[in-house]
N, C-alpha and C. Protein backbone atom coordinates (compact mmCIF):
# COMPACT_ATOMS: atom_id res chain seq x y z
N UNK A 1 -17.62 -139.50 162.38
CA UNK A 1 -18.23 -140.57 161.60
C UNK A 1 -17.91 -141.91 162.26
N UNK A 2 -19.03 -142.98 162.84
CA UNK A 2 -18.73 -144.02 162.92
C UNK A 2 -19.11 -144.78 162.08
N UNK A 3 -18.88 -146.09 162.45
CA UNK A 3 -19.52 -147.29 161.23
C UNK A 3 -18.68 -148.40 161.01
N UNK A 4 -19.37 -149.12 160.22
CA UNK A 4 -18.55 -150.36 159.59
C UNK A 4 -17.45 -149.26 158.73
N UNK A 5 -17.43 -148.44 158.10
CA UNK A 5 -16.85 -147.81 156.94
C UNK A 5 -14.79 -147.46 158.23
N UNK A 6 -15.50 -146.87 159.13
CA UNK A 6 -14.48 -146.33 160.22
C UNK A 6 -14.04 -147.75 160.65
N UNK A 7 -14.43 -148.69 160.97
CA UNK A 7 -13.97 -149.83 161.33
C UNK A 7 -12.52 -150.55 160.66
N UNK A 8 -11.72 -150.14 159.56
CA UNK A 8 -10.88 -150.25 158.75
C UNK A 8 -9.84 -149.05 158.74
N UNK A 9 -10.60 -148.04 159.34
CA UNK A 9 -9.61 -146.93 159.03
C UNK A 9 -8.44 -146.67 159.95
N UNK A 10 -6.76 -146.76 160.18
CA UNK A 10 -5.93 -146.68 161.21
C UNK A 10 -6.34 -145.56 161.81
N UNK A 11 -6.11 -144.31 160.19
CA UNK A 11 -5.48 -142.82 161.00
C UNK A 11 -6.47 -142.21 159.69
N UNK A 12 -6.72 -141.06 160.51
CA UNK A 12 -7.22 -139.80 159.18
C UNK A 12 -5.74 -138.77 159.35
N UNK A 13 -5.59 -139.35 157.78
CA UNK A 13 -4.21 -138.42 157.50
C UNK A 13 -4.34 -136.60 156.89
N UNK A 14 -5.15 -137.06 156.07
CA UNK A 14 -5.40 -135.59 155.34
C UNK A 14 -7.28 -135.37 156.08
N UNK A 15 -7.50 -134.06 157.19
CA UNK A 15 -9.03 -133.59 157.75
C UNK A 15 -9.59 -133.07 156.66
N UNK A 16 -11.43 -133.24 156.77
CA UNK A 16 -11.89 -132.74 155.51
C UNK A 16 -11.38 -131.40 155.95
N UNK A 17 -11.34 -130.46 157.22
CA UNK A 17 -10.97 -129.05 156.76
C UNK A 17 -9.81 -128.80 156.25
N UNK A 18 -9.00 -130.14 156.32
CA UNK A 18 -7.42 -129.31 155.55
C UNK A 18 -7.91 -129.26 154.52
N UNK A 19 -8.95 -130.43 154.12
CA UNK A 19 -8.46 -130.49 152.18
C UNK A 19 -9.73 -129.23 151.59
N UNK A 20 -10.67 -128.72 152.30
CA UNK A 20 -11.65 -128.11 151.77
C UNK A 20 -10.88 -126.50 151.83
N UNK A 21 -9.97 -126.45 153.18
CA UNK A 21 -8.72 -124.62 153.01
C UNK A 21 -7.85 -124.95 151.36
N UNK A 22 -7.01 -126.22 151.39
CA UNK A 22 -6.50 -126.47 150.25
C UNK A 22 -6.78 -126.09 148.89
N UNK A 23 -8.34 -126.70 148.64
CA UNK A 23 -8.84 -127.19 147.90
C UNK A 23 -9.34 -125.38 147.33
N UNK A 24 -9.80 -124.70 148.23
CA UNK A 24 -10.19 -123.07 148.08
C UNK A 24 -9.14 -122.38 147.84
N UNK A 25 -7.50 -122.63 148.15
CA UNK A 25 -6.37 -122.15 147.78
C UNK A 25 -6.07 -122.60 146.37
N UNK A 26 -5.95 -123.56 145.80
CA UNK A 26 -6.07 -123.89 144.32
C UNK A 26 -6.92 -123.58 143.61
N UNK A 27 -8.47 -123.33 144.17
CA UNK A 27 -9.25 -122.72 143.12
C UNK A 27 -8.53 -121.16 143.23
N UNK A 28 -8.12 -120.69 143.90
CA UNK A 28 -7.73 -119.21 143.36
C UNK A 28 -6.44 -119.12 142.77
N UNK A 29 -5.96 -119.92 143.34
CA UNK A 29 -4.44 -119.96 142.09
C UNK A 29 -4.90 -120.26 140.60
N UNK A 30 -5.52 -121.02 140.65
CA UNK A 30 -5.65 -121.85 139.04
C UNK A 30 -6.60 -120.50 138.28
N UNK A 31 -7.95 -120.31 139.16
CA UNK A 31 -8.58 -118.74 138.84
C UNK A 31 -7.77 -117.89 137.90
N UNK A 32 -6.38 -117.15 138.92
CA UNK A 32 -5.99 -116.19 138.64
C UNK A 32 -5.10 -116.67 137.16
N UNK A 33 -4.34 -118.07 137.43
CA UNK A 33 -3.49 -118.33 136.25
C UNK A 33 -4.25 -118.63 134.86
N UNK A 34 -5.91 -118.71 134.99
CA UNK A 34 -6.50 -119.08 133.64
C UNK A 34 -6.86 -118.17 133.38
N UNK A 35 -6.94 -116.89 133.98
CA UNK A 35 -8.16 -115.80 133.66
C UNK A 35 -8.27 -115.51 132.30
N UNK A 36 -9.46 -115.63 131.92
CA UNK A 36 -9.39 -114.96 130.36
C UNK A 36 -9.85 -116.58 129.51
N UNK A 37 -9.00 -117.50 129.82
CA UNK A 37 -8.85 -118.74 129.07
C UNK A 37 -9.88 -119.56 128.96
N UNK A 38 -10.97 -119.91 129.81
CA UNK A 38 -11.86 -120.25 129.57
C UNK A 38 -11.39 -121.77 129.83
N UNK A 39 -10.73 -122.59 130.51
CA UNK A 39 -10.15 -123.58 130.59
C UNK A 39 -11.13 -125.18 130.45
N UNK A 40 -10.52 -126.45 130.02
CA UNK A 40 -10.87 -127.33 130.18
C UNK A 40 -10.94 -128.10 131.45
N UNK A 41 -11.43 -128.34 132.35
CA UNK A 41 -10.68 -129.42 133.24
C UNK A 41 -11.09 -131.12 132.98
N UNK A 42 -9.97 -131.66 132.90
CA UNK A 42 -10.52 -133.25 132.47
C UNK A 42 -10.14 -134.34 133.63
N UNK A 43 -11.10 -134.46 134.36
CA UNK A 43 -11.61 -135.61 135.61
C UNK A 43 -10.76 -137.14 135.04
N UNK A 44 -9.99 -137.41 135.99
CA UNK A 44 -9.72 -138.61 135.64
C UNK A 44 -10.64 -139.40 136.99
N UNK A 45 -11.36 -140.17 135.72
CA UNK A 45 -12.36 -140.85 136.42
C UNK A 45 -11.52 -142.89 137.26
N UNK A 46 -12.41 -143.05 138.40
CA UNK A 46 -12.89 -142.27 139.26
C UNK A 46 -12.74 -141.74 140.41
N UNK A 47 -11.54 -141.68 140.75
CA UNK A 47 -11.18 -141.28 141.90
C UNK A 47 -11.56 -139.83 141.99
N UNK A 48 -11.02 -139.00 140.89
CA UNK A 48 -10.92 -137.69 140.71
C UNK A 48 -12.08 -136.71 141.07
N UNK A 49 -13.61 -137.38 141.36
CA UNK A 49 -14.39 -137.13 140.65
C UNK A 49 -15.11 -135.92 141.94
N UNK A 50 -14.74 -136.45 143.46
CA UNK A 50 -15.03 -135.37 144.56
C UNK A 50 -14.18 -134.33 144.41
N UNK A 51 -12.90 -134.34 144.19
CA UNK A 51 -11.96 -133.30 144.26
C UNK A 51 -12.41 -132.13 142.90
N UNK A 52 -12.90 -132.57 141.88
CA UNK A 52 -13.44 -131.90 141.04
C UNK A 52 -14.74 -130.94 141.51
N UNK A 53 -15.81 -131.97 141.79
CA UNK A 53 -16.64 -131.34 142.32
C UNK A 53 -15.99 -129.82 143.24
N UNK A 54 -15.19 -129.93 144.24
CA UNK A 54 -15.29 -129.39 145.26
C UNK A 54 -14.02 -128.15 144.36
N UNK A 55 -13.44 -128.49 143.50
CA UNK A 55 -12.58 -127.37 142.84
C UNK A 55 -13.15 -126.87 141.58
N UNK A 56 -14.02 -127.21 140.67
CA UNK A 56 -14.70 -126.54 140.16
C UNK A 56 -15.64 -125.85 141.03
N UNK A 57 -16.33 -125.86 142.11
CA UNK A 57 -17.26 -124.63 142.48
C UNK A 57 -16.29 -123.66 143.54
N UNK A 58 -14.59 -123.99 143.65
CA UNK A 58 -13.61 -122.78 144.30
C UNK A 58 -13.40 -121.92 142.23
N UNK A 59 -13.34 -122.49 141.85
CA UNK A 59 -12.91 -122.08 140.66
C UNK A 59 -14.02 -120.55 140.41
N UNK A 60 -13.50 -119.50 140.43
CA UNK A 60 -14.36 -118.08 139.82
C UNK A 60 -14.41 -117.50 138.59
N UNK A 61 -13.67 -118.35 137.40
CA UNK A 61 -13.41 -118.21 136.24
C UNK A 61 -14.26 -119.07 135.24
N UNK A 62 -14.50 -118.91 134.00
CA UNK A 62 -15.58 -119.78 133.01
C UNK A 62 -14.84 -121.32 132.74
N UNK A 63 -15.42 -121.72 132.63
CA UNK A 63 -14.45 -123.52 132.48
C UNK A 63 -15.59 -124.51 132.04
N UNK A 64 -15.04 -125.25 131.66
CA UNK A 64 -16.17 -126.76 131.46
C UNK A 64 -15.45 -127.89 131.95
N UNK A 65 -15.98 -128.84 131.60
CA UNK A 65 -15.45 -130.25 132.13
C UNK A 65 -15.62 -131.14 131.60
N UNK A 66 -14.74 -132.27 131.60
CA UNK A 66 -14.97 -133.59 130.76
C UNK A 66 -14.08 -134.61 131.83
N UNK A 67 -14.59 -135.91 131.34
CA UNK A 67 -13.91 -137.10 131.80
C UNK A 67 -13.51 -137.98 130.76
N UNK A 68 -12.35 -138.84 132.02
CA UNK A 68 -11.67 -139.94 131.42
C UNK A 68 -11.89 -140.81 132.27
N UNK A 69 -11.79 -142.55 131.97
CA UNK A 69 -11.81 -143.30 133.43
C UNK A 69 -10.49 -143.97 132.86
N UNK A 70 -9.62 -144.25 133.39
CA UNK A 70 -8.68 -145.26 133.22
C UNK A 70 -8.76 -146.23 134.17
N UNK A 71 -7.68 -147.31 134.15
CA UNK A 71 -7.79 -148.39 134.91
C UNK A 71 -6.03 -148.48 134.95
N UNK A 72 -5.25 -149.19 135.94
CA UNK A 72 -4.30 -149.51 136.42
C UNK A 72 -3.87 -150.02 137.91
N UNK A 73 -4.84 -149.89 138.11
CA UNK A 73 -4.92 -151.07 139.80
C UNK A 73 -5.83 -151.94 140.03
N UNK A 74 -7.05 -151.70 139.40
CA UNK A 74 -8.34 -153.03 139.22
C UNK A 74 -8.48 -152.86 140.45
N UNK A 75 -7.99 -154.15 141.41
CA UNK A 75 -9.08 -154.47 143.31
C UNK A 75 -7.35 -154.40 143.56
N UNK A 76 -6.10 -153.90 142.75
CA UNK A 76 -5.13 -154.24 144.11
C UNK A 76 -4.91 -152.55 144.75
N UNK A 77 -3.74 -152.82 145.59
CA UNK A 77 -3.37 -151.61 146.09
C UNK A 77 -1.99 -151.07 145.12
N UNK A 78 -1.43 -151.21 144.65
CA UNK A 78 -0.16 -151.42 143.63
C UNK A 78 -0.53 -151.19 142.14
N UNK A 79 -0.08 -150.05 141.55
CA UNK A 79 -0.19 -150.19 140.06
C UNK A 79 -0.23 -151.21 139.60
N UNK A 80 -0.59 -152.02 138.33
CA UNK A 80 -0.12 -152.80 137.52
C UNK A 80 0.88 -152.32 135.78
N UNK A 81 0.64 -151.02 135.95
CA UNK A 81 1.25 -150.52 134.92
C UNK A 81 0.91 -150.82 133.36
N UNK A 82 -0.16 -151.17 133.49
CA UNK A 82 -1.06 -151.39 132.62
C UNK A 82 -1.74 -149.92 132.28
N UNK A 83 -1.76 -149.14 131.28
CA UNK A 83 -3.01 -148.36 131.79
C UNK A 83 -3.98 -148.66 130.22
N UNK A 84 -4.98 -148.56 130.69
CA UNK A 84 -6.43 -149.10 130.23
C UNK A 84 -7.20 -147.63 130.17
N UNK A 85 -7.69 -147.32 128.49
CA UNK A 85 -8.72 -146.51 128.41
C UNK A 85 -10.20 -146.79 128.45
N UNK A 86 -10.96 -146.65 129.53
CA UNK A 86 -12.36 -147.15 129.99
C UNK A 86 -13.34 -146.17 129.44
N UNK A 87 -13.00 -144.83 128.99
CA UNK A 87 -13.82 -143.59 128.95
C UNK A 87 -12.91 -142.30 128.33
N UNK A 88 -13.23 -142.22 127.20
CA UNK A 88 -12.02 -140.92 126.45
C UNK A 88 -12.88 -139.76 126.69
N UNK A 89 -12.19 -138.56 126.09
CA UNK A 89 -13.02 -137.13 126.29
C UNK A 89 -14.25 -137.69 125.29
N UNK A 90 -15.57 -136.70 125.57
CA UNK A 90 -16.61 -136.12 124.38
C UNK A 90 -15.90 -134.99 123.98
N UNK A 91 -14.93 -134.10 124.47
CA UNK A 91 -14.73 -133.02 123.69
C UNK A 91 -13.45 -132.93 123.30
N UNK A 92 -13.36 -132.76 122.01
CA UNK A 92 -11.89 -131.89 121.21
C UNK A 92 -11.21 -130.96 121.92
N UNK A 93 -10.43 -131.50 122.26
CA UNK A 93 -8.86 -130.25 122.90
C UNK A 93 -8.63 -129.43 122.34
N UNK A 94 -8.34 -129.41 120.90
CA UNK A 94 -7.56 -129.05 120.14
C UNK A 94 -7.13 -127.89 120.08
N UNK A 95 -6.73 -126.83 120.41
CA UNK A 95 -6.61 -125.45 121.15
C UNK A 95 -7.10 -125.11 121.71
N UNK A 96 -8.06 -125.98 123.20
CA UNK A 96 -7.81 -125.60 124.08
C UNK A 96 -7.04 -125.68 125.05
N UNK A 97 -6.77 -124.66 125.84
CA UNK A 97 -6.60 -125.14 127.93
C UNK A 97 -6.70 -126.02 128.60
N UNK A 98 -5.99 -127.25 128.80
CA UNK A 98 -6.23 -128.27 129.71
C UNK A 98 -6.15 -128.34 130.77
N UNK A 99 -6.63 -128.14 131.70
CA UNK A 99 -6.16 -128.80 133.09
C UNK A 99 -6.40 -130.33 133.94
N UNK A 100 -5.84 -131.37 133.57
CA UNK A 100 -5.89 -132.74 134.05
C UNK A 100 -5.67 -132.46 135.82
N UNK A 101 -7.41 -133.33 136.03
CA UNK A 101 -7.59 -133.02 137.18
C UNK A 101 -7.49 -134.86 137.99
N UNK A 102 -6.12 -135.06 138.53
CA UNK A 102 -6.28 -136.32 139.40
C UNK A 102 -6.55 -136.32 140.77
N UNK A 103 -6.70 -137.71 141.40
CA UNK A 103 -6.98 -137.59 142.62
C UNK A 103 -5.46 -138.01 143.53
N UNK A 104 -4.70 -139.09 142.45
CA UNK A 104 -3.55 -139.23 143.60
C UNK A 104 -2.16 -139.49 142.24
N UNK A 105 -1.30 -138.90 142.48
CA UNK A 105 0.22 -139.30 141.46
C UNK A 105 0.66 -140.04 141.97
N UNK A 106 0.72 -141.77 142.04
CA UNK A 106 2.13 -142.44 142.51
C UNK A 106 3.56 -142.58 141.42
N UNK A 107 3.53 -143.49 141.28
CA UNK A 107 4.05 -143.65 140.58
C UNK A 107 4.32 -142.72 139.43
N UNK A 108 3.54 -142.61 138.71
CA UNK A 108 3.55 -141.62 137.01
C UNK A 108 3.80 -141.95 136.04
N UNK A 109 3.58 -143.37 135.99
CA UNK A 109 2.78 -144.06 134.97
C UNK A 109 1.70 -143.65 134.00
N UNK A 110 0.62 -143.47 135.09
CA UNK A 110 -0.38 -143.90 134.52
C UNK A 110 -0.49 -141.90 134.27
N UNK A 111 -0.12 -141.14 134.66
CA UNK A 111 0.09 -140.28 134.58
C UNK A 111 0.58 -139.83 132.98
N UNK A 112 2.11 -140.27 132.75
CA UNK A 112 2.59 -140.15 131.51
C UNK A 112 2.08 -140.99 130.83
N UNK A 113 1.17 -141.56 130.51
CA UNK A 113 0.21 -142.32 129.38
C UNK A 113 -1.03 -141.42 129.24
N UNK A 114 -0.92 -140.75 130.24
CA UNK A 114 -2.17 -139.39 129.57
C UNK A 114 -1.79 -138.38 128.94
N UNK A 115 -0.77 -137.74 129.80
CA UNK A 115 -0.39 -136.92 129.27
C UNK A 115 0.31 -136.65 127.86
N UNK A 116 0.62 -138.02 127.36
CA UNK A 116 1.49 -138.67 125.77
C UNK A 116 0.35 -138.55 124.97
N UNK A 117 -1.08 -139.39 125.75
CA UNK A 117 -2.37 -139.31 124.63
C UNK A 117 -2.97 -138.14 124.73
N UNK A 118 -2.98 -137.10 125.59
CA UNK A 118 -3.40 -135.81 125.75
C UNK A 118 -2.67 -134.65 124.55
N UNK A 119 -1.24 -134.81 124.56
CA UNK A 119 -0.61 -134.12 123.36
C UNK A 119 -0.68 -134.16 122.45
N UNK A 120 -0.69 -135.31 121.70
CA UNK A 120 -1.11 -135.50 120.57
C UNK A 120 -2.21 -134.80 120.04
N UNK A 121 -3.11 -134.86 120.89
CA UNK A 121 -4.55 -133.63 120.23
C UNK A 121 -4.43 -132.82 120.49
N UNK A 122 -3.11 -132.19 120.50
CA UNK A 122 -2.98 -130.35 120.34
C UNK A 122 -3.72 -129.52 121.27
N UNK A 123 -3.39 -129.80 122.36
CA UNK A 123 -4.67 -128.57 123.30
C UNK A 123 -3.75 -127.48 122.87
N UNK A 124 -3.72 -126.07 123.35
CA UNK A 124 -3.03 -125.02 123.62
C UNK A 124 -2.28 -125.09 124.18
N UNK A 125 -2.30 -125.44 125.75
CA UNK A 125 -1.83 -125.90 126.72
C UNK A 125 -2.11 -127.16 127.60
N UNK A 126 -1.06 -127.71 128.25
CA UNK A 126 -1.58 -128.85 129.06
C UNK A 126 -1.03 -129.11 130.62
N UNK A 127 -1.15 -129.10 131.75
CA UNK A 127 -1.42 -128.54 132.77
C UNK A 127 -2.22 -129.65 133.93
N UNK A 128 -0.99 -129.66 134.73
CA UNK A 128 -1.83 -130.90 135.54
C UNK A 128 -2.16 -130.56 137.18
N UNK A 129 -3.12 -130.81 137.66
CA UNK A 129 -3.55 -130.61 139.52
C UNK A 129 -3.93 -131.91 139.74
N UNK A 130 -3.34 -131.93 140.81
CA UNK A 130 -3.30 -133.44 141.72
C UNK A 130 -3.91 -132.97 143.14
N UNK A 131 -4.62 -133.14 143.76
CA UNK A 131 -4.92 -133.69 145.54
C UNK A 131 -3.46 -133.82 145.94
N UNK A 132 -3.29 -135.55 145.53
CA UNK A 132 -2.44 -135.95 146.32
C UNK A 132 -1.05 -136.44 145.32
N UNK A 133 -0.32 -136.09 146.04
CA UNK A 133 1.24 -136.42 145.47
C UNK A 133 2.09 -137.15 146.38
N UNK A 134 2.97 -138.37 145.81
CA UNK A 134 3.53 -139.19 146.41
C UNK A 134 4.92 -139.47 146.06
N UNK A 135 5.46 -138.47 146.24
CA UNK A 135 7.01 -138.10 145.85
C UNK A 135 7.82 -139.21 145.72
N UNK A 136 7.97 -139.84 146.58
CA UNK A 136 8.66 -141.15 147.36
C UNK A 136 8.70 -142.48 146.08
N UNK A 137 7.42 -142.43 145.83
CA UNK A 137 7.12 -143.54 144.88
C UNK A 137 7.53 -143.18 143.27
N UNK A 138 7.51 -142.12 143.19
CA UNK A 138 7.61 -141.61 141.65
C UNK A 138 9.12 -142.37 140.56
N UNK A 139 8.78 -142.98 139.78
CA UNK A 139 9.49 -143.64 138.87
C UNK A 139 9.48 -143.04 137.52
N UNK A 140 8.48 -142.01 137.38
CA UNK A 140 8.41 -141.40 135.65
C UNK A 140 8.11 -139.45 136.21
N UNK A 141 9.86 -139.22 135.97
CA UNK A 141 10.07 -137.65 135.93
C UNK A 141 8.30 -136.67 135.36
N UNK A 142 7.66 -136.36 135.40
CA UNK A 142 6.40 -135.82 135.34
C UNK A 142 6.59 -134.58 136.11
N UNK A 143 5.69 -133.65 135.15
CA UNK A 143 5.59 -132.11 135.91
C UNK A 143 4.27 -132.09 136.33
N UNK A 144 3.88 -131.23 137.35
CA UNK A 144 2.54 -131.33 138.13
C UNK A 144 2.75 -130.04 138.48
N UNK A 145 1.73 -129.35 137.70
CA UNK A 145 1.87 -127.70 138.08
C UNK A 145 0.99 -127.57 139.40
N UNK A 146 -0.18 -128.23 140.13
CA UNK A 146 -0.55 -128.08 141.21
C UNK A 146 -1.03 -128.76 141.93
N UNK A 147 -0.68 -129.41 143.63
CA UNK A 147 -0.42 -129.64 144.39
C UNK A 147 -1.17 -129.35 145.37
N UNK A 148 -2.02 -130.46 145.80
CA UNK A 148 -2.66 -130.67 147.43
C UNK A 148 -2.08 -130.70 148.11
N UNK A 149 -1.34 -131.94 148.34
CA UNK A 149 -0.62 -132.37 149.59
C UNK A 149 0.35 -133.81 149.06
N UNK A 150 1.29 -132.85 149.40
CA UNK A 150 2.48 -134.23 149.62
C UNK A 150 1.99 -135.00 150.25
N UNK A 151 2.41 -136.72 150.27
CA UNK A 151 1.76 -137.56 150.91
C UNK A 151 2.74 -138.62 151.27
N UNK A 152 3.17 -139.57 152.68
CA UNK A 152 4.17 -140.43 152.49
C UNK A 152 3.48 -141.64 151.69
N UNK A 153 4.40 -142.81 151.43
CA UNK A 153 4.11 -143.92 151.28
C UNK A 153 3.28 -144.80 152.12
N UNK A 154 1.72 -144.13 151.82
CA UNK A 154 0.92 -145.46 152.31
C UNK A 154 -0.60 -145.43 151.56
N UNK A 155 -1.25 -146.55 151.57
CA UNK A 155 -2.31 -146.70 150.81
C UNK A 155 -3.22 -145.92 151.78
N UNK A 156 -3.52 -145.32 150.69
CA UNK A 156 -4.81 -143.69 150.69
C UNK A 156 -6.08 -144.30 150.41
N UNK A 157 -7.42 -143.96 151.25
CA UNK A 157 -8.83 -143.92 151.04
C UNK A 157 -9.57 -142.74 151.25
N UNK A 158 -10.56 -142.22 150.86
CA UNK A 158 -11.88 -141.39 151.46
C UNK A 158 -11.24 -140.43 150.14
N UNK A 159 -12.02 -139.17 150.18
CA UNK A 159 -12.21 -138.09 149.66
C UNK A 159 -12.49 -138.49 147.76
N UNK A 160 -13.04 -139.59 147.45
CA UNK A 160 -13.24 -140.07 146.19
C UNK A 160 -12.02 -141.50 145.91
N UNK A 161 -10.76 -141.57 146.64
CA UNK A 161 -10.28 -142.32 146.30
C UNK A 161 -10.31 -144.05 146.83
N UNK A 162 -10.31 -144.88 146.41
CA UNK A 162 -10.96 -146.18 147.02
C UNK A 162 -10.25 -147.85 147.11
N UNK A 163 -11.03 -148.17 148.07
CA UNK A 163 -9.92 -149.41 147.37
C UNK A 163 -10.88 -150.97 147.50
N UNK A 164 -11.13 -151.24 146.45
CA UNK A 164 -12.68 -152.20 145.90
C UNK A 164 -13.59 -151.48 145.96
N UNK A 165 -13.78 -150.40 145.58
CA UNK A 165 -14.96 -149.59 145.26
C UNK A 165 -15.37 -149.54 146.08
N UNK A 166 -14.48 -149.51 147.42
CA UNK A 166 -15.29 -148.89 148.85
C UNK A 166 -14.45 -147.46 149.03
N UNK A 167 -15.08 -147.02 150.80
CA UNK A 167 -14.59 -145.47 151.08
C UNK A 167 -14.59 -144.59 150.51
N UNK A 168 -15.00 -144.13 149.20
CA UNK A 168 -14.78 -143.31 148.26
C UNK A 168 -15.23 -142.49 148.56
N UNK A 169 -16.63 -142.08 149.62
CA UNK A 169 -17.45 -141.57 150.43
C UNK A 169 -17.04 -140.84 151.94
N UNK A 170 -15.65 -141.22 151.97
CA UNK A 170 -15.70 -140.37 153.43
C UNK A 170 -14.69 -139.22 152.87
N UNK A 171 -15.24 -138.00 154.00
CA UNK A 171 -14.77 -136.63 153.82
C UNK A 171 -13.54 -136.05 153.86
N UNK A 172 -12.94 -137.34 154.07
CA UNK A 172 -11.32 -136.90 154.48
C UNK A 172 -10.39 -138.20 153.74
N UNK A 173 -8.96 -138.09 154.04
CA UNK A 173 -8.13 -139.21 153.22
C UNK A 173 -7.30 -139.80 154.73
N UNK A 174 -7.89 -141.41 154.65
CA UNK A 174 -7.52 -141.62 155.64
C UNK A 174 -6.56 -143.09 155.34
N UNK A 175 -6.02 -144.10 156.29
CA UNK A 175 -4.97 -145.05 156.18
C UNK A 175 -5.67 -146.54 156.46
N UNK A 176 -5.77 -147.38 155.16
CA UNK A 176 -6.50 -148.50 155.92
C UNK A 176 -5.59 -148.96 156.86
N UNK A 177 -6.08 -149.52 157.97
CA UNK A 177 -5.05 -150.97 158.50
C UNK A 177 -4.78 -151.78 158.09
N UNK A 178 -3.51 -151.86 158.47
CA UNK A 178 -2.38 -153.29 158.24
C UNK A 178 -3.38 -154.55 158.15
N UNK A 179 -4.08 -155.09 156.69
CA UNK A 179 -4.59 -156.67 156.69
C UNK A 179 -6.08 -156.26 156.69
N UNK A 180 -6.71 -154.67 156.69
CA UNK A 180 -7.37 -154.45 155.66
C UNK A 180 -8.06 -155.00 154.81
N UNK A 181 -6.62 -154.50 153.63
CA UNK A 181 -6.72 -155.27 152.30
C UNK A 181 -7.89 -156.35 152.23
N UNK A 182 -6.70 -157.69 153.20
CA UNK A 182 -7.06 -158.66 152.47
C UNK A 182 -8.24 -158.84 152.99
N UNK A 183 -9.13 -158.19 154.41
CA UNK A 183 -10.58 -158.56 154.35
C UNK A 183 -11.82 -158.09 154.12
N UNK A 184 -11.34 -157.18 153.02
CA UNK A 184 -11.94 -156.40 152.38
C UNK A 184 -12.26 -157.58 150.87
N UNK A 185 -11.51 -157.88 150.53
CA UNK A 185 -11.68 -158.71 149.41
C UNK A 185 -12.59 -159.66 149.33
């Protein structure tokens, strides 16, 4: 891929073929661990929203789907720790199967503010898959039953995740450059 879009990018950290082998290894884990259940998966909108795509059709088991959009970074690169409900479920949990489907855990913030408003409506179970995980940064103890890829400390683009509502479009998760940011803004 060239372009203005590649023109920003340092490094491609995560290849679309790692994340598409990945991405086919979690649909059969999650498969085998729902069988029978008929599971929810709930898109946290919008980063979440390719990785869904591409793990609901690994998924070989019955399931539906719903979204959420939250907000907690707006145009920066840095939580604000704010988290903001933009978009709640259309559907009742209430004994069902959840599986909260994100695109990246930093911190776990914005994480444990779902998962607090997620309990409360009684699913059966509740159950989280991440892409990307960022160990390093984590400030709120959180369980994450499944796992893309560990990731170090650096600001992540492409595979749905973005930064000013750009890149969200490329096939892989790659590293803006140093100053980027600011001319992107």
């Amino acid at each position: 891929m060239v372009g203005p879009l590649m023109e920003n990018i340092e490094k491609v950290l995560i290849s679309e073929q790692e994340i598409q082998q990945r991405v086919a290894e979690l649909g059969r884990q999650i498969s085998a661990d729902y069988e029978g259940l008929n599971p929810l998966l709930v898109c946290v909108l919008k980063g979440g929203y390719v990785f869904l795509a591409d793990l609901t059709r690994a998924l070989t088991i019955c399931h539906s789907v719903d979204f959420m959009a939250v907000s907690s970074y707006g145009n920066a690169t840095e939580s604000s720790g704010v988290v903001r409900i933009l978009k709640d479920l259309d559907t009742d949990i209430s004994g069902k199967h959840v599986l909260l489907v994100e695109d990246i855990i930093d911190t776990g913030h914005t994480l444990a503010y779902l998962l607090e408003n997620l309990r409360v409506r009684q699913p059966a179970s509740l159950r989280v898959c991440t892409l990307l995980n960022k160990p390093s940064r984590r400030e709120v103890d959180i369980p994450i039953d499944y796992v893309g890829f560990d990731i170090p400390n650096e600001f992540v683009i492409g595979y749905g995740l973005d930064y000013a509502e750009n890149y969200r479009n490329l096939r892989f998760v790659g590293v803006l450059k140093p100053g980027a940011y600011r001319a992107s803004k």
